[in-house]
N, C-alpha and C. Protein backbone atom coordinates (compact mmCIF):
# COMPACT_ATOMS: atom_id res chain seq x y z
N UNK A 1 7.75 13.06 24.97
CA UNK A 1 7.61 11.65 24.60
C UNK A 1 6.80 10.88 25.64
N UNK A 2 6.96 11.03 27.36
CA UNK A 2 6.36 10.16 28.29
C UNK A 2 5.24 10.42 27.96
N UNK A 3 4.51 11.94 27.24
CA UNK A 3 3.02 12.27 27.35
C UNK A 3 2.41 11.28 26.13
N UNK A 4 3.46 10.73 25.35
CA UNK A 4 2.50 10.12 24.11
C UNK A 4 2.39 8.53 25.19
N UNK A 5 3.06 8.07 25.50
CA UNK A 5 2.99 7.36 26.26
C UNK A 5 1.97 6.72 27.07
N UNK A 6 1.71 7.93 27.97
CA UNK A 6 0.98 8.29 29.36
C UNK A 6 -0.21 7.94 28.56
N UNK A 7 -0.60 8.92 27.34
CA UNK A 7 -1.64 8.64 26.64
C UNK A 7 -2.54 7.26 26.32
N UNK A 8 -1.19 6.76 25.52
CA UNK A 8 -1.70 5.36 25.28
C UNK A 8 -2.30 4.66 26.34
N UNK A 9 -1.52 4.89 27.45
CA UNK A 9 -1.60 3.76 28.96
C UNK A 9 -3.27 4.00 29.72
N UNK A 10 -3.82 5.24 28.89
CA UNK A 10 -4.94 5.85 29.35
C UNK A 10 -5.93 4.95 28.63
N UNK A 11 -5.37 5.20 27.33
CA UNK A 11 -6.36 4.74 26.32
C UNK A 11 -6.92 3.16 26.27
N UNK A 12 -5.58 2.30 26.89
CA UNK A 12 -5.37 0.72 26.70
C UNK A 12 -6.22 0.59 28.18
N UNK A 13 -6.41 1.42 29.66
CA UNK A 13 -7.04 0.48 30.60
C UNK A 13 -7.86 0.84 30.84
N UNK A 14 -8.92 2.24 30.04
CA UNK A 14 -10.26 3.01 29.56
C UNK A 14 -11.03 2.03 28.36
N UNK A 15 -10.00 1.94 27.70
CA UNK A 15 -10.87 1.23 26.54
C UNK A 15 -11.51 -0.34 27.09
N UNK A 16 -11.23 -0.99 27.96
CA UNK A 16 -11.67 -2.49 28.36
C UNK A 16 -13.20 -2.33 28.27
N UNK A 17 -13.62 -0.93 29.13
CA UNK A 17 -14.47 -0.99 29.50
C UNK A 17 -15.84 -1.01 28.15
N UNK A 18 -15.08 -0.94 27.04
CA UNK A 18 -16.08 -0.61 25.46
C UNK A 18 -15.15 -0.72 24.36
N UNK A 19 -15.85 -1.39 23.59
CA UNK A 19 -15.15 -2.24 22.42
C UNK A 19 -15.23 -1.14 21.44
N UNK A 20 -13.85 -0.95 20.71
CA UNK A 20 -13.54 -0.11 19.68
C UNK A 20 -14.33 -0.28 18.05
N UNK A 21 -15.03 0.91 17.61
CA UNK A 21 -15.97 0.29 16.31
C UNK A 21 -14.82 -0.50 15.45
N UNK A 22 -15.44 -1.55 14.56
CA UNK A 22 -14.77 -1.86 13.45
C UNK A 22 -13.95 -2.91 13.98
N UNK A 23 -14.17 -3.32 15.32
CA UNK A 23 -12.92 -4.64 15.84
C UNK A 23 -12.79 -5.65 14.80
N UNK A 24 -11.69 -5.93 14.30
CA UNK A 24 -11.72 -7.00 13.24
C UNK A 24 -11.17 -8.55 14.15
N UNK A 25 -11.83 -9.37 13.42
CA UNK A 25 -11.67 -11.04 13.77
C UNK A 25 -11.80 -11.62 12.78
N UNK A 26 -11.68 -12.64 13.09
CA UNK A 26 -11.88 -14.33 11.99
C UNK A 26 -12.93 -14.40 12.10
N UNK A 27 -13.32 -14.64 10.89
CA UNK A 27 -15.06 -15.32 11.12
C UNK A 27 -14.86 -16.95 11.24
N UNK A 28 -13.36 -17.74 10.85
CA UNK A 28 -13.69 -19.15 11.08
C UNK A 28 -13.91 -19.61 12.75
N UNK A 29 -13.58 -18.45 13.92
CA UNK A 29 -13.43 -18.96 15.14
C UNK A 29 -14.47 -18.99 15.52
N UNK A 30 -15.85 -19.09 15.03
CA UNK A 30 -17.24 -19.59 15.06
C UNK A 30 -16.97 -20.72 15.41
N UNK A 31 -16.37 -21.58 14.38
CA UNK A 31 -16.37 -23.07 14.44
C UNK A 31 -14.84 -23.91 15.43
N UNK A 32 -14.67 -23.04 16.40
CA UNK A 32 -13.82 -23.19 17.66
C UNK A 32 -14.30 -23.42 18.83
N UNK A 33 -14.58 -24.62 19.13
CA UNK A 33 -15.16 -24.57 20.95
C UNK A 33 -14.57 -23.97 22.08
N UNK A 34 -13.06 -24.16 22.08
CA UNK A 34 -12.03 -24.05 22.92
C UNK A 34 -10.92 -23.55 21.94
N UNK A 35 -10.50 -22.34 23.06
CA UNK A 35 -9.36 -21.55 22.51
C UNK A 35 -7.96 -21.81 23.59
N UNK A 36 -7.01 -21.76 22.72
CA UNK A 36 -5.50 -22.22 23.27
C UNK A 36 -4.97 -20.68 23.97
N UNK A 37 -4.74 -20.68 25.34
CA UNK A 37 -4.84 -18.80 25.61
C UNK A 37 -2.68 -18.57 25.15
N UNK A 38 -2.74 -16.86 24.43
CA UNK A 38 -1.67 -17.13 23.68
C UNK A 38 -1.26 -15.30 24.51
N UNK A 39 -0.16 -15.26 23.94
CA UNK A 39 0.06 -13.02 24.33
C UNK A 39 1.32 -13.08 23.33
N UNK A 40 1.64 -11.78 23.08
CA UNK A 40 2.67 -11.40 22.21
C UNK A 40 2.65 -10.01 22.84
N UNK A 41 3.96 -9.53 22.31
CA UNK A 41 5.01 -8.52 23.03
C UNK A 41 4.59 -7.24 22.02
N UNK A 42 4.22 -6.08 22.32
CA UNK A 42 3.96 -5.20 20.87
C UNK A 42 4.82 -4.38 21.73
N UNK A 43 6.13 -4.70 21.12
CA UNK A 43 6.97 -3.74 21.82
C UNK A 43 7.44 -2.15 21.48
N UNK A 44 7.68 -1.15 21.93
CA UNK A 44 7.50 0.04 21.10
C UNK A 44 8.85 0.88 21.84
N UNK A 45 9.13 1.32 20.59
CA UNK A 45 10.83 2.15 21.00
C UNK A 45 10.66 3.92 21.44
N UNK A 46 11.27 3.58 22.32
CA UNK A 46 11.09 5.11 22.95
C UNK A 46 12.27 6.24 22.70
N UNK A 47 11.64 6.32 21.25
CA UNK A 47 12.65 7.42 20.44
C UNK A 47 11.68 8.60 19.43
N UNK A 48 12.21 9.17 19.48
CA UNK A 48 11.55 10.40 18.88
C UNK A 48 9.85 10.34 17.83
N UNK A 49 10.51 9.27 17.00
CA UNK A 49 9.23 8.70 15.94
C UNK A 49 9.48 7.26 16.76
N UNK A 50 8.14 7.25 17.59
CA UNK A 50 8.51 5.45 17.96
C UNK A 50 8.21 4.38 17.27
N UNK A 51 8.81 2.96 17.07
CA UNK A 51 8.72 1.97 16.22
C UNK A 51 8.18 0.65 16.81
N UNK A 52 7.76 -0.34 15.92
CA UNK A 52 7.10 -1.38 16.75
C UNK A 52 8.21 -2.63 16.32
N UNK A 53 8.72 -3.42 17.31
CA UNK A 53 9.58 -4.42 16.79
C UNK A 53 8.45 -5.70 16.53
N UNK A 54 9.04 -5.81 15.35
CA UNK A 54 8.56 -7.27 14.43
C UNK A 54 9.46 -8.31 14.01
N UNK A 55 9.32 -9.28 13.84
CA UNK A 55 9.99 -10.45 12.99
C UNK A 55 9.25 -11.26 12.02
N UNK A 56 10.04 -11.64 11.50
CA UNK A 56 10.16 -12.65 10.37
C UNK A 56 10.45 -14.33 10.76
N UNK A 57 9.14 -14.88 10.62
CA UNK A 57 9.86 -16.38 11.06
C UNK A 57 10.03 -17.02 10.18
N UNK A 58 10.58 -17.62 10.48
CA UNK A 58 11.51 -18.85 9.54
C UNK A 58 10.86 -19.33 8.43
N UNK A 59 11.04 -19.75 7.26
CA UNK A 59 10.35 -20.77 6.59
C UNK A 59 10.17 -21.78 6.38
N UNK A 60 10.78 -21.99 7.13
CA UNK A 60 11.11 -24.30 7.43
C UNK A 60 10.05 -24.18 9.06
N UNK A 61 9.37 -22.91 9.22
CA UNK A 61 8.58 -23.22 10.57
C UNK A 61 7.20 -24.06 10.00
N UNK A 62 6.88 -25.50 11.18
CA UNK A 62 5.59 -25.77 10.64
C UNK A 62 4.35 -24.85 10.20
N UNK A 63 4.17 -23.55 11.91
CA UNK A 63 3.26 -22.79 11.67
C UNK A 63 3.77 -21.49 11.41
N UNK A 64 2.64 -21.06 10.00
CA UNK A 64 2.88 -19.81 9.54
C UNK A 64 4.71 -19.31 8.97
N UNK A 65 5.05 -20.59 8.44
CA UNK A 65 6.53 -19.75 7.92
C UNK A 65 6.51 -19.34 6.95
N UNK A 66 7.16 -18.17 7.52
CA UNK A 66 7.87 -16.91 6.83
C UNK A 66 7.17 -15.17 6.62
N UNK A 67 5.87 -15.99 7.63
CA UNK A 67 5.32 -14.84 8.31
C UNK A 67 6.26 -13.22 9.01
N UNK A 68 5.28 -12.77 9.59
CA UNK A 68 5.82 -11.80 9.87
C UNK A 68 4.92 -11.27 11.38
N UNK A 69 5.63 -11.32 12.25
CA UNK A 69 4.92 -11.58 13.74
C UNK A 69 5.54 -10.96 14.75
N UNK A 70 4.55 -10.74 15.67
CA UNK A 70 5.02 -9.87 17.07
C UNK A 70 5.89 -11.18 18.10
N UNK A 71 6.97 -10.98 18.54
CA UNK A 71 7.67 -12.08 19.13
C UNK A 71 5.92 -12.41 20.17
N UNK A 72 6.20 -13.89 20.45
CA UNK A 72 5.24 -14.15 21.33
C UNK A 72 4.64 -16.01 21.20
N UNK A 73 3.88 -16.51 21.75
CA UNK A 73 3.22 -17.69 21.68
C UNK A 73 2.30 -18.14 22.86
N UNK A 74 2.14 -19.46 23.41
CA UNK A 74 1.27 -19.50 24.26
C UNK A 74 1.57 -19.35 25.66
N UNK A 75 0.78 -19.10 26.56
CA UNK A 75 0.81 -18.99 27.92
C UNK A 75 0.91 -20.89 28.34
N UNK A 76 2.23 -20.46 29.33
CA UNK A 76 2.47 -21.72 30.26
C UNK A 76 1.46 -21.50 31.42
N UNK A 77 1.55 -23.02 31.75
CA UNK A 77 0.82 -23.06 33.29
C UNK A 77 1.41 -22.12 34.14
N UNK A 78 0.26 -21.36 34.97
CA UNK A 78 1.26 -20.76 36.01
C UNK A 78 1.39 -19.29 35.45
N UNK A 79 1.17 -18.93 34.32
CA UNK A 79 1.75 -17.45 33.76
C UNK A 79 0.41 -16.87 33.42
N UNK A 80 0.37 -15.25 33.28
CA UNK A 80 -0.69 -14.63 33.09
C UNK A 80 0.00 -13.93 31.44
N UNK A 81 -0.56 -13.52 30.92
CA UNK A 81 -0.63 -12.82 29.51
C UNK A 81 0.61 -12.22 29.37
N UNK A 82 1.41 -11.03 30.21
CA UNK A 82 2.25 -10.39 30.83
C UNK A 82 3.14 -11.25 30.61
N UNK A 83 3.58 -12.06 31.49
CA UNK A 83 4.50 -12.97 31.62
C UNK A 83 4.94 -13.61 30.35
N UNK A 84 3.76 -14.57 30.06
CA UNK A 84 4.52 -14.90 28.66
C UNK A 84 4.33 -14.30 27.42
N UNK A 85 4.44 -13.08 27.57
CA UNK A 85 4.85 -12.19 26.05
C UNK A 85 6.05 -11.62 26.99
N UNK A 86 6.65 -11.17 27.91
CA UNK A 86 7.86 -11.15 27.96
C UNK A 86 8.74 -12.52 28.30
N UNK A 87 8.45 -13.13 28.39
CA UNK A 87 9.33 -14.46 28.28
C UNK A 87 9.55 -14.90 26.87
N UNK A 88 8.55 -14.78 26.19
CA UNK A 88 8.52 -15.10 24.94
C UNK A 88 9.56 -13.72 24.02
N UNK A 89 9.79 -12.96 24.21
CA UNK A 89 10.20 -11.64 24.05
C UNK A 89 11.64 -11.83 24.02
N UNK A 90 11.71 -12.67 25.57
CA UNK A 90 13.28 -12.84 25.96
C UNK A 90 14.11 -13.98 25.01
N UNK A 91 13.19 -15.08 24.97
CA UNK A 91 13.27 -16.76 24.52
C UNK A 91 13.91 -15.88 22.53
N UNK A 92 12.98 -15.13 22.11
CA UNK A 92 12.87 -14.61 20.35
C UNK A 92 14.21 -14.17 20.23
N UNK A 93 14.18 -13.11 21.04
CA UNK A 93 14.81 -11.71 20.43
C UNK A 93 16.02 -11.08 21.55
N UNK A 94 15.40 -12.42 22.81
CA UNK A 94 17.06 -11.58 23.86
C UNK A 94 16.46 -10.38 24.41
N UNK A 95 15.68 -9.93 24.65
CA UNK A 95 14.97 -8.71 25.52
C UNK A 95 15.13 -9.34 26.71
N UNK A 96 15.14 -8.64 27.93
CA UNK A 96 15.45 -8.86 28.93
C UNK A 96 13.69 -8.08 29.90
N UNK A 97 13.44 -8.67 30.64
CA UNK A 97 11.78 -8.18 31.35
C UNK A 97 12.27 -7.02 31.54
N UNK A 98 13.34 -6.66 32.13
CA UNK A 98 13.27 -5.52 33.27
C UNK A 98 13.61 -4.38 32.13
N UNK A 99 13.69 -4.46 30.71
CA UNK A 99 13.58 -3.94 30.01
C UNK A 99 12.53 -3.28 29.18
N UNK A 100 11.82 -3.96 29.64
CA UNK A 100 10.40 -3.84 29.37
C UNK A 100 9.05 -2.64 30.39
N UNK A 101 8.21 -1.26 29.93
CA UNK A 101 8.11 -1.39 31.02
C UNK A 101 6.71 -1.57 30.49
N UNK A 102 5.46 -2.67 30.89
CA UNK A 102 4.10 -2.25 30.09
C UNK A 102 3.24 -1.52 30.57
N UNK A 103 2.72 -1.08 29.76
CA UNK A 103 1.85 0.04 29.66
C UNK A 103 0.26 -0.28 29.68
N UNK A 104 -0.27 -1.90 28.92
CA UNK A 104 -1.14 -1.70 29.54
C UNK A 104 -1.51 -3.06 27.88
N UNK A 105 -2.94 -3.95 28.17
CA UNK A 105 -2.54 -5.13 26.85
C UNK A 105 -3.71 -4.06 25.94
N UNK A 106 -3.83 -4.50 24.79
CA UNK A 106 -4.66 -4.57 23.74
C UNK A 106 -5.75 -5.30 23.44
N UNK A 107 -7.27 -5.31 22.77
CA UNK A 107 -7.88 -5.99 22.72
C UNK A 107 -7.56 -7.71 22.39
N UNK A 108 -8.44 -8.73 23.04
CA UNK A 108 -8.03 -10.27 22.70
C UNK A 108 -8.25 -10.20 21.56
N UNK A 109 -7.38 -11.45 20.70
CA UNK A 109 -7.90 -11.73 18.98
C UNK A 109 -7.73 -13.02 18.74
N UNK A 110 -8.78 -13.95 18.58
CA UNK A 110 -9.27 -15.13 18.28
C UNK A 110 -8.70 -15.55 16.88
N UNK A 111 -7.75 -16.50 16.53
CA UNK A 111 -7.61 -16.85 15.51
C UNK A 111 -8.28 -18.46 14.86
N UNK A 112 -8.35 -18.18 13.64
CA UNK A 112 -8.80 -19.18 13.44
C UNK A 112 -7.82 -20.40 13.58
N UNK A 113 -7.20 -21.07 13.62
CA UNK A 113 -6.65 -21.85 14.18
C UNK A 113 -6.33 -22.14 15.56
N UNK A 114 -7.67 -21.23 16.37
CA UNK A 114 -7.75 -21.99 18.06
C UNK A 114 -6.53 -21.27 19.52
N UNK A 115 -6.46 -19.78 18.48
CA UNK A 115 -5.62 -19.47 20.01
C UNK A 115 -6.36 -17.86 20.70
N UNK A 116 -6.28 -18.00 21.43
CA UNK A 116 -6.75 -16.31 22.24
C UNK A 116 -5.67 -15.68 22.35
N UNK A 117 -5.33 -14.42 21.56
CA UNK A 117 -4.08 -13.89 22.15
C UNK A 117 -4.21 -12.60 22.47
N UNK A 118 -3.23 -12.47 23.81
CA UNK A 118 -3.44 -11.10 24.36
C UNK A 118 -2.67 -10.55 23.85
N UNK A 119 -2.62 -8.85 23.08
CA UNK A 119 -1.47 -8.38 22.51
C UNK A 119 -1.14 -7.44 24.24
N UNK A 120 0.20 -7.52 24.08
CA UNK A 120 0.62 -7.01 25.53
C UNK A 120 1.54 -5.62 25.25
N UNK A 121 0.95 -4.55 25.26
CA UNK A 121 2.13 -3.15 24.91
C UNK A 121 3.05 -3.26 25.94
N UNK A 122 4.61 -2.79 25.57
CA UNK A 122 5.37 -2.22 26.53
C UNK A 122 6.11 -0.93 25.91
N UNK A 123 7.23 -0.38 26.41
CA UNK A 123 8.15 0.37 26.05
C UNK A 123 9.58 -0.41 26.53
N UNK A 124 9.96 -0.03 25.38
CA UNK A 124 11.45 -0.42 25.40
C UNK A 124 12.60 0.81 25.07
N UNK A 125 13.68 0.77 25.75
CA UNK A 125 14.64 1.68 25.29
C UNK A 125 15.22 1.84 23.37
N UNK A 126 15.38 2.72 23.00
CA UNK A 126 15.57 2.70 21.65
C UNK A 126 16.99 2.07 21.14
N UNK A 127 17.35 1.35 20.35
CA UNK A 127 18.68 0.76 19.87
C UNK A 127 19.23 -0.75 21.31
N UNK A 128 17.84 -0.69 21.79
CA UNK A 128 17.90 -2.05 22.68
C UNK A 128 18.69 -3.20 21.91
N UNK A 129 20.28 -3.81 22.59
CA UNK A 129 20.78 -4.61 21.60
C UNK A 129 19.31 -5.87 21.49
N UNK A 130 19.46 -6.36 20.08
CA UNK A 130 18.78 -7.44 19.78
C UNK A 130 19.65 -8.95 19.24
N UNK A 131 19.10 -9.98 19.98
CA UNK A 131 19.63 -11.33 19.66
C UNK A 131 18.53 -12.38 19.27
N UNK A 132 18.68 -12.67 18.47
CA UNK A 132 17.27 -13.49 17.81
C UNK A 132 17.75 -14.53 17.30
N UNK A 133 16.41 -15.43 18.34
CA UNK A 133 16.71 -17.12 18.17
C UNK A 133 16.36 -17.73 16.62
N UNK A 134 17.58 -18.17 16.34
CA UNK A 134 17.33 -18.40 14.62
C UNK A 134 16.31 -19.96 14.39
N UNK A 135 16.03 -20.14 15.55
CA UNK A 135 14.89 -21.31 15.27
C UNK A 135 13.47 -20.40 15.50
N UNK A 136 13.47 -19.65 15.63
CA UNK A 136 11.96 -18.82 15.64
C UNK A 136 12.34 -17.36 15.13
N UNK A 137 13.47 -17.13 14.65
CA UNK A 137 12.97 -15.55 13.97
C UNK A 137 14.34 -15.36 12.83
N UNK A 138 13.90 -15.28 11.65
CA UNK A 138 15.11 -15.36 10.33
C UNK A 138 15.08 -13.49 10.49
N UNK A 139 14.23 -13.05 10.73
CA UNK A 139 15.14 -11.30 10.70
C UNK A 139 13.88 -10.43 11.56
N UNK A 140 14.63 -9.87 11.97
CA UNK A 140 13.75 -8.30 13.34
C UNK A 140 13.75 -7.03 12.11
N UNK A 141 13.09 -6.40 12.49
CA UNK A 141 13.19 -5.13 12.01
C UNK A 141 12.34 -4.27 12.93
N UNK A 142 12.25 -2.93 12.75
CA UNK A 142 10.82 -1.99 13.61
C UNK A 142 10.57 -0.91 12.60
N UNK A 143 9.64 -0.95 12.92
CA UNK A 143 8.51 -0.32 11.76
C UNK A 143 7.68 0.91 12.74
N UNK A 144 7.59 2.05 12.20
CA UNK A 144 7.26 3.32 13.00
C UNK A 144 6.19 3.15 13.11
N UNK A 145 5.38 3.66 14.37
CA UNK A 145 4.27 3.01 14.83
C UNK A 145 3.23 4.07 14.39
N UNK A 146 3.57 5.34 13.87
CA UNK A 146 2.59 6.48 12.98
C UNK A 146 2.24 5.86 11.81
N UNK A 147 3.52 5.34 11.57
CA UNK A 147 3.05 4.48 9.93
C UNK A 147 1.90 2.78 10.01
N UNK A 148 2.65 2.22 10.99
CA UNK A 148 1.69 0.96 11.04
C UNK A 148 0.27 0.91 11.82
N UNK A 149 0.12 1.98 12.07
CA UNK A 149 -1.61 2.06 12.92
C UNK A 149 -2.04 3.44 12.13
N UNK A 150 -1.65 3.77 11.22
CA UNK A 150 -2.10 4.65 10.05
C UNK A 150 -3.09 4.37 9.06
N UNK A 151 -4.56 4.29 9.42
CA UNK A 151 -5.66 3.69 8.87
C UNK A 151 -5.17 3.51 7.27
N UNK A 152 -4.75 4.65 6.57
CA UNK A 152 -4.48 4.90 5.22
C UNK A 152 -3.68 4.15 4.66
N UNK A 153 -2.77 3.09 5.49
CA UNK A 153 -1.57 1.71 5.58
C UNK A 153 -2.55 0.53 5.68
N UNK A 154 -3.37 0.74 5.88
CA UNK A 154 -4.16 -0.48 6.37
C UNK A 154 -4.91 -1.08 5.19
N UNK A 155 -4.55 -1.57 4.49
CA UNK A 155 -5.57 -2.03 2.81
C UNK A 155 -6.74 -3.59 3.46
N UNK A 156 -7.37 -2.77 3.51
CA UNK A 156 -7.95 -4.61 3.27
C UNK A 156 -7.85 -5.84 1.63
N UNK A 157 -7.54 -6.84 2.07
CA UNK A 157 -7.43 -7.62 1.01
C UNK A 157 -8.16 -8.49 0.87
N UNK A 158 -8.70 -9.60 -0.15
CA UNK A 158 -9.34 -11.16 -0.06
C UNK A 158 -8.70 -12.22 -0.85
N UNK A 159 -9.15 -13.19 0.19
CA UNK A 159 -8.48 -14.35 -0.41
C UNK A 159 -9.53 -15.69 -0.51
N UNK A 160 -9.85 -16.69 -1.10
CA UNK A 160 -10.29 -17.38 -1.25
C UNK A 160 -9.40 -19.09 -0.18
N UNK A 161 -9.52 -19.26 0.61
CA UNK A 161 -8.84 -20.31 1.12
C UNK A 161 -9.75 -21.83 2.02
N UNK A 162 -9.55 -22.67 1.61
CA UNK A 162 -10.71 -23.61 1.99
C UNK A 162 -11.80 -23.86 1.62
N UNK A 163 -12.18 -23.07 0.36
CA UNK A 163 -13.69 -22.66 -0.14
C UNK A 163 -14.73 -22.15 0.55
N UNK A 164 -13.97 -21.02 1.31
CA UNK A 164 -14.31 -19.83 1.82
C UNK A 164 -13.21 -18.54 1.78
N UNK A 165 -14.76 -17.06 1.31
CA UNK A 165 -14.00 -16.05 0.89
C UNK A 165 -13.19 -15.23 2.10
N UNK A 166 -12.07 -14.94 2.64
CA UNK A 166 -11.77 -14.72 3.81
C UNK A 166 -11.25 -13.08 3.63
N UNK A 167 -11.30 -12.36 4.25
CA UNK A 167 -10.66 -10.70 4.32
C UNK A 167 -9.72 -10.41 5.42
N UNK A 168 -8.81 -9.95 4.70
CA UNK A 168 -7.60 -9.43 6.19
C UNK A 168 -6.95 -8.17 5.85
N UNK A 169 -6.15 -7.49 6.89
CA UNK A 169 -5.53 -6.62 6.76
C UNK A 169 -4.22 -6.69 6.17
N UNK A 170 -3.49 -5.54 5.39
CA UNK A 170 -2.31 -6.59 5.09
C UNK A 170 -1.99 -4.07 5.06
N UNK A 171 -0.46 -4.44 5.54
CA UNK A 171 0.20 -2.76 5.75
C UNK A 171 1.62 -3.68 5.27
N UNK A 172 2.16 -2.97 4.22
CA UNK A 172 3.35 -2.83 3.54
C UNK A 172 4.64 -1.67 4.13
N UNK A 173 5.12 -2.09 4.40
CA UNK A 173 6.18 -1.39 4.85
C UNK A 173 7.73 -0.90 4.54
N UNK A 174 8.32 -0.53 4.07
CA UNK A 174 9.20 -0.55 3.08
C UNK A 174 10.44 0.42 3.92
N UNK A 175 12.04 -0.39 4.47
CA UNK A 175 12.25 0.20 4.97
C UNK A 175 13.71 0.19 4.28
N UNK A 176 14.01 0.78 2.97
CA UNK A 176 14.79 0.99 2.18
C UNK A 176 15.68 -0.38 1.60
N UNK A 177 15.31 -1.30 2.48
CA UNK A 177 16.34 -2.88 1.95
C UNK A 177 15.07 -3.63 1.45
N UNK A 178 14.03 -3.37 1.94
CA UNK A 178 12.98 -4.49 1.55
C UNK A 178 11.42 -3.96 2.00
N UNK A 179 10.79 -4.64 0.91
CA UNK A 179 8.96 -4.38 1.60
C UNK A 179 8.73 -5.75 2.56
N UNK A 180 8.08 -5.30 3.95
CA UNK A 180 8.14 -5.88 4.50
C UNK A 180 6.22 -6.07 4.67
N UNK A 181 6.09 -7.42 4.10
CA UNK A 181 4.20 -7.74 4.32
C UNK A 181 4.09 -8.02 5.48
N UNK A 182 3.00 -7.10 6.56
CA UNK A 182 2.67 -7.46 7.55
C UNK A 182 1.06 -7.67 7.33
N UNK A 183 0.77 -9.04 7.62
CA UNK A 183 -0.71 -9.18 7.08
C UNK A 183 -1.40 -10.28 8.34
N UNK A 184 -2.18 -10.75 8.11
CA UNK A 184 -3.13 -11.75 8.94
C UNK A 184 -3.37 -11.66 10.48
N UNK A 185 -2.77 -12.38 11.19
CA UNK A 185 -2.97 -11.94 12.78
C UNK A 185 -2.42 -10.71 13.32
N UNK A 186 -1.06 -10.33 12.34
CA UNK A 186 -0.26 -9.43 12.79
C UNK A 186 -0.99 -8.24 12.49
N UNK A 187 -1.51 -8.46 11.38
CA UNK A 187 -2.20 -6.84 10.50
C UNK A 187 -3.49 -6.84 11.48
N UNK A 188 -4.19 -8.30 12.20
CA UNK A 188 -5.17 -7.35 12.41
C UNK A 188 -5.27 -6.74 14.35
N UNK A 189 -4.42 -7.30 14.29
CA UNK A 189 -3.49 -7.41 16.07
C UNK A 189 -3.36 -5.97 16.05
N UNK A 190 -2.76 -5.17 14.74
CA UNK A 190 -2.35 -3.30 14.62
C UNK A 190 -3.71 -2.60 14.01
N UNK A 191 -4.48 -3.14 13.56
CA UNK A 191 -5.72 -2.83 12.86
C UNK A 191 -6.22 -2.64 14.25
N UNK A 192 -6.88 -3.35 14.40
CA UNK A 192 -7.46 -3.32 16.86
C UNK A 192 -6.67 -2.41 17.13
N UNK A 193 -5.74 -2.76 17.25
CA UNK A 193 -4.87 -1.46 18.49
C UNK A 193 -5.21 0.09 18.19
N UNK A 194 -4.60 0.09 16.54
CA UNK A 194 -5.29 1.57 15.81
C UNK A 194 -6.41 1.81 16.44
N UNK A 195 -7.66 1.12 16.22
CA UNK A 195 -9.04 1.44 16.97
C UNK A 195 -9.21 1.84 18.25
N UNK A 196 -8.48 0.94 18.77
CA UNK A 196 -8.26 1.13 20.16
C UNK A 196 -8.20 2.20 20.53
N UNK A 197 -6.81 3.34 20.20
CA UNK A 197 -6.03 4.17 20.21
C UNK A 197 -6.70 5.41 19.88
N UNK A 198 -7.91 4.99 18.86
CA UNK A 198 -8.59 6.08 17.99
C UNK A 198 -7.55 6.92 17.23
N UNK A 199 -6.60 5.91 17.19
CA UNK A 199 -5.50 6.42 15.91
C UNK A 199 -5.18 8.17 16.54
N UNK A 200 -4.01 7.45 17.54
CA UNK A 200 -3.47 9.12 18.32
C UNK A 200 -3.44 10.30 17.60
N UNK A 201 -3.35 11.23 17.99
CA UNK A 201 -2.61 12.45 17.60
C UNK A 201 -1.47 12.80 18.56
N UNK A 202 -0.21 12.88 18.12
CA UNK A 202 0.76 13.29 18.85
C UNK A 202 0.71 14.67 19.77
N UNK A 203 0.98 14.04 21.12
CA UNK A 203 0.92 15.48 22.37
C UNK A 203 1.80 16.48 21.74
N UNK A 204 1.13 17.94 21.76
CA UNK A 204 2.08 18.76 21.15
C UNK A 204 3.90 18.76 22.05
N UNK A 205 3.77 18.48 23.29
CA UNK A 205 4.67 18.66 24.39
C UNK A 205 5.25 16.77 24.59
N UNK A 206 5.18 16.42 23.38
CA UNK A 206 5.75 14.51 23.46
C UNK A 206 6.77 14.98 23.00
């Protein structure tokens, strides 16, 4: 298991140096002068088939409710990327830092609505208790990370919004109680990483 790991940690502070084909973005963050700098937690369970923890936010949230999102939001004064995706981690879902160990961030992703966010990998212990703040997350789940960076999961979709035609990723997930839509920043936050990753092959000795 440390070798699938080790892998990734290779792959995430090799890859800076050259951008993965196919990086997906917004095309509205053209029309963005200034970006709000943001990180989220892509936290990953260190169990046999490892999983990525996600949530569900609220639907009474102004932004994006009832989405489906990596715990996370913007960087405070004073904090680097790191910091606040595990603070933000802690604030969601009750993770604790020292629980955390990271491995290394993911490409930035510009959204159209004005934020830079760093996706930040870590490892977490598997069956880590979870407590989730019911003003930012109505349900957690984790989703196996073979399945959600599995190009063949990855559908692209379109939508017409603003009177412009827009394309995103959207991976369905279905984990016997419910299909769970992971689509827009989130889909393309795992869409990047996949690239990133060049979509692993498991160490025979993980």
């Amino acid at each position: 298991m440390s070798a699938l790991f080790d892998q990734v940690s290779r792959q995430l502070e090799a890859g800076h140096a050259a951008a993965p084909p196919r990086l997906w973005s917004d095309p509205r963050i053209q029309d963005i002068a200034q970006f709000t700098p943001a990180a989220v937690l892509i936290a990953i369970t260190e169990r046999e088939r490892p999983g990525i923890l996600l949530l569900h936010r609220p639907s009474n949230m102004r932004a994006h409710p009832g989405q489906i999102a990596f715990p996370g939001g913007r960087i405070d004064p004073g904090e680097n990327a790191v910091e606040a995706a595990l603070r933000e981690a802690n604030e969601e879902l009750g993770i604790d830092a020292g629980d955390v160990r990271v491995i290394g961030t993911s490409d930035i992703y510009r959204t159209g609505s004005g934020y830079e966010i760093t996706p930040v990998v870590g490892i977490i212990p598997p069956d880590l208790p979870i407590y989730p703040n019911p003003a930012e997350v109505a349900q957690w789940f984790e989703a196996p990370v073979d399945f959600v960076l599995d190009p063949a999961n990855q559908a692209t979709r379109n939508v017409e919004f603003e009177g412009r035609r827009h394309s995103f990723i959207e991976i369905i997930w279905n984990d016997s109680r419910q299909d769970h839509v992971i689509w827009g920043v989130t889909g393309a936050i795992l869409h990047n990483l996949a690239g990133r990753l060049n979509w692993l092959e498991r160490p025979s000795d993980a």
